[in-house]
Protein backbone atom coordinates (compact mmCIF):
# COMPACT_ATOMS: atom_id res chain seq x y z
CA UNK A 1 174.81 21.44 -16.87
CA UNK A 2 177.45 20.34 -14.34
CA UNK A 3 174.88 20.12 -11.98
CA UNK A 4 172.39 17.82 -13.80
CA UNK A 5 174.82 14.95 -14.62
CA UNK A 6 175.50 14.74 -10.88
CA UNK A 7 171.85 14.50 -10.20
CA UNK A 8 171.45 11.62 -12.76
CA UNK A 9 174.69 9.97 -11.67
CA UNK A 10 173.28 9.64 -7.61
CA UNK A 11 169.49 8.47 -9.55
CA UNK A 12 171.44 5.93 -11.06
CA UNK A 13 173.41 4.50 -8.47
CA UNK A 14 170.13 4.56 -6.19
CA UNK A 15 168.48 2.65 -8.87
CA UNK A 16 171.94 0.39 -9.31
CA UNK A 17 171.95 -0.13 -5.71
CA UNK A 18 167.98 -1.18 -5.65
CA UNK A 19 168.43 -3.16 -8.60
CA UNK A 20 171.38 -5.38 -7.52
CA UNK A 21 169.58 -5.76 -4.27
CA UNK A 22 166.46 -7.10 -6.08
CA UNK A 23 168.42 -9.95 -7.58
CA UNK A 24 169.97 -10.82 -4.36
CA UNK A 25 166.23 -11.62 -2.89
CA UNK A 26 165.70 -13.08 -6.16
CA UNK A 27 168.86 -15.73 -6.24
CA UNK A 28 168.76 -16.50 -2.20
CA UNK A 29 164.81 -17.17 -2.93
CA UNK A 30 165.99 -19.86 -5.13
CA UNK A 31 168.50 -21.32 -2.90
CA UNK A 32 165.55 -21.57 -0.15
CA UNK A 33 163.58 -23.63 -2.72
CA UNK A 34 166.40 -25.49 -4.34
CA UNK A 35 167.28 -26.75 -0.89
CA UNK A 36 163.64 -27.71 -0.07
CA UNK A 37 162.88 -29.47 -3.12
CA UNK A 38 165.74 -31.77 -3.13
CA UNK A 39 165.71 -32.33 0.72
CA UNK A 40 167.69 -35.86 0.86
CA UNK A 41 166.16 -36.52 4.48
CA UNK A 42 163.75 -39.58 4.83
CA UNK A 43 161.54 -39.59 7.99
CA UNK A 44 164.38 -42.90 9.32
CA UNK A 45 167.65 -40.17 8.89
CA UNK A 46 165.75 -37.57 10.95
CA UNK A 47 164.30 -39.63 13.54
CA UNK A 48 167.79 -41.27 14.16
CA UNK A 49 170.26 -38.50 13.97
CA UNK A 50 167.90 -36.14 16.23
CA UNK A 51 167.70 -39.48 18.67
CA UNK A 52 171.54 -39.51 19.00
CA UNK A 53 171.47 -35.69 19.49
CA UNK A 54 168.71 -36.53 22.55
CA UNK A 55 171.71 -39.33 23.96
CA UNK A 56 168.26 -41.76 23.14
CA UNK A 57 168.40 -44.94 20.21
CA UNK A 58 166.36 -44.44 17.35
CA UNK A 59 163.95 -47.15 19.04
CA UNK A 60 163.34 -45.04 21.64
CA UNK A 61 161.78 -41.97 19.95
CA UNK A 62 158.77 -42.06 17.49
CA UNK A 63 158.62 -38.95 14.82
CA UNK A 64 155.19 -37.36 15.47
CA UNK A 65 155.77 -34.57 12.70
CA UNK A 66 158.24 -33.23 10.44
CA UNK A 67 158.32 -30.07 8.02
CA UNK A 68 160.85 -28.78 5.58
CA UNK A 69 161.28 -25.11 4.96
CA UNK A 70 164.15 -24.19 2.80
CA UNK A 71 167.25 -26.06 3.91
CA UNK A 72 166.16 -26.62 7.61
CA UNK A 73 163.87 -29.76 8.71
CA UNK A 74 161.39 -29.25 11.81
CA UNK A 75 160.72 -32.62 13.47
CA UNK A 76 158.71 -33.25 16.70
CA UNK A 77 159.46 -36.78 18.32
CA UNK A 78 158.30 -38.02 20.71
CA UNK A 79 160.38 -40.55 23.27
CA UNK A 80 158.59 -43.57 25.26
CA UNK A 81 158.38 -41.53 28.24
CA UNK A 82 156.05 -39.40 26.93
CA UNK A 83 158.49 -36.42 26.27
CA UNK A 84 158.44 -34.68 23.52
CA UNK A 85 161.28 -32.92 21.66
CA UNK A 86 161.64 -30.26 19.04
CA UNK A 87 164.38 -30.82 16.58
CA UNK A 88 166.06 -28.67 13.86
CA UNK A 89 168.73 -30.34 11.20
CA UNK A 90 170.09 -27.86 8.83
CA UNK A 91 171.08 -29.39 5.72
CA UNK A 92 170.64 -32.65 3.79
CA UNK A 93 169.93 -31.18 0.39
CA UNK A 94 171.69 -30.66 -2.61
CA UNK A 95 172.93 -27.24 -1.64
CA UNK A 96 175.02 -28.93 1.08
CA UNK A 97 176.06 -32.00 -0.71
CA UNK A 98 173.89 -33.92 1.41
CA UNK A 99 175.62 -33.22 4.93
CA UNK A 100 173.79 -32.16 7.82
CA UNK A 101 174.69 -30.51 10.84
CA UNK A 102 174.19 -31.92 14.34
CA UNK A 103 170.04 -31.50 15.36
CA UNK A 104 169.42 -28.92 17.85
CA UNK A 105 166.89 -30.14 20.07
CA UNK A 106 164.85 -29.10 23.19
CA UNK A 107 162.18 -30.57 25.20
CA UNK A 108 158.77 -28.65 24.27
């Protein structure tokens, strides 16, 4: 009898373990889409803070694209040379109260 309530005890933290687990995917999914749907960025913010991060002014890059995946914005500009960068700001959502981190850029 002993036997079978330690068998059901490991079954049930295994299924504790799996379930708690589940709801982990389940809340951080949320986060991901809470960020990207209230994404305080406007195409002006990114293509002047990832400027600055290039030592350029904003009237010296043009944004070519720009994506937003969770809390993280993908911008490509492009600078009068002809260069083109790839930028990432993290942030600028409700989840981080609207700061952002410095872009991290590099020439593609």
């Amino acid at each position: 009898m002993r036997h079978n309530f330690k068998v059901c005890l490991l079954n049930f933290e295994k299924m504790r373990s799996l379930i708690i687990s589940a709801d982990l995917v389940t809340i951080f999914s949320g986060c991901a889409v809470v960020a990207e749907k209230t994404n305080f960025l406007n195409d002006d913010d990114v293509r002047r803070q990832s400027a600055r991060a290039l030592g350029l002014q904003p009237d010296e890059v043009k944004l070519v694209s720009r994506t937003t995946e969770g809390s993280n914005t993908y911008a490509v500009l492009q600078a009068k040379n002809g260069k083109k960068y790839a930028c990432t700001l993290n942030g600028g959502n409700l989840l981080t109260a609207g700061g952002v981190n410095p872009p991290q850029c590099k020439a593609q």
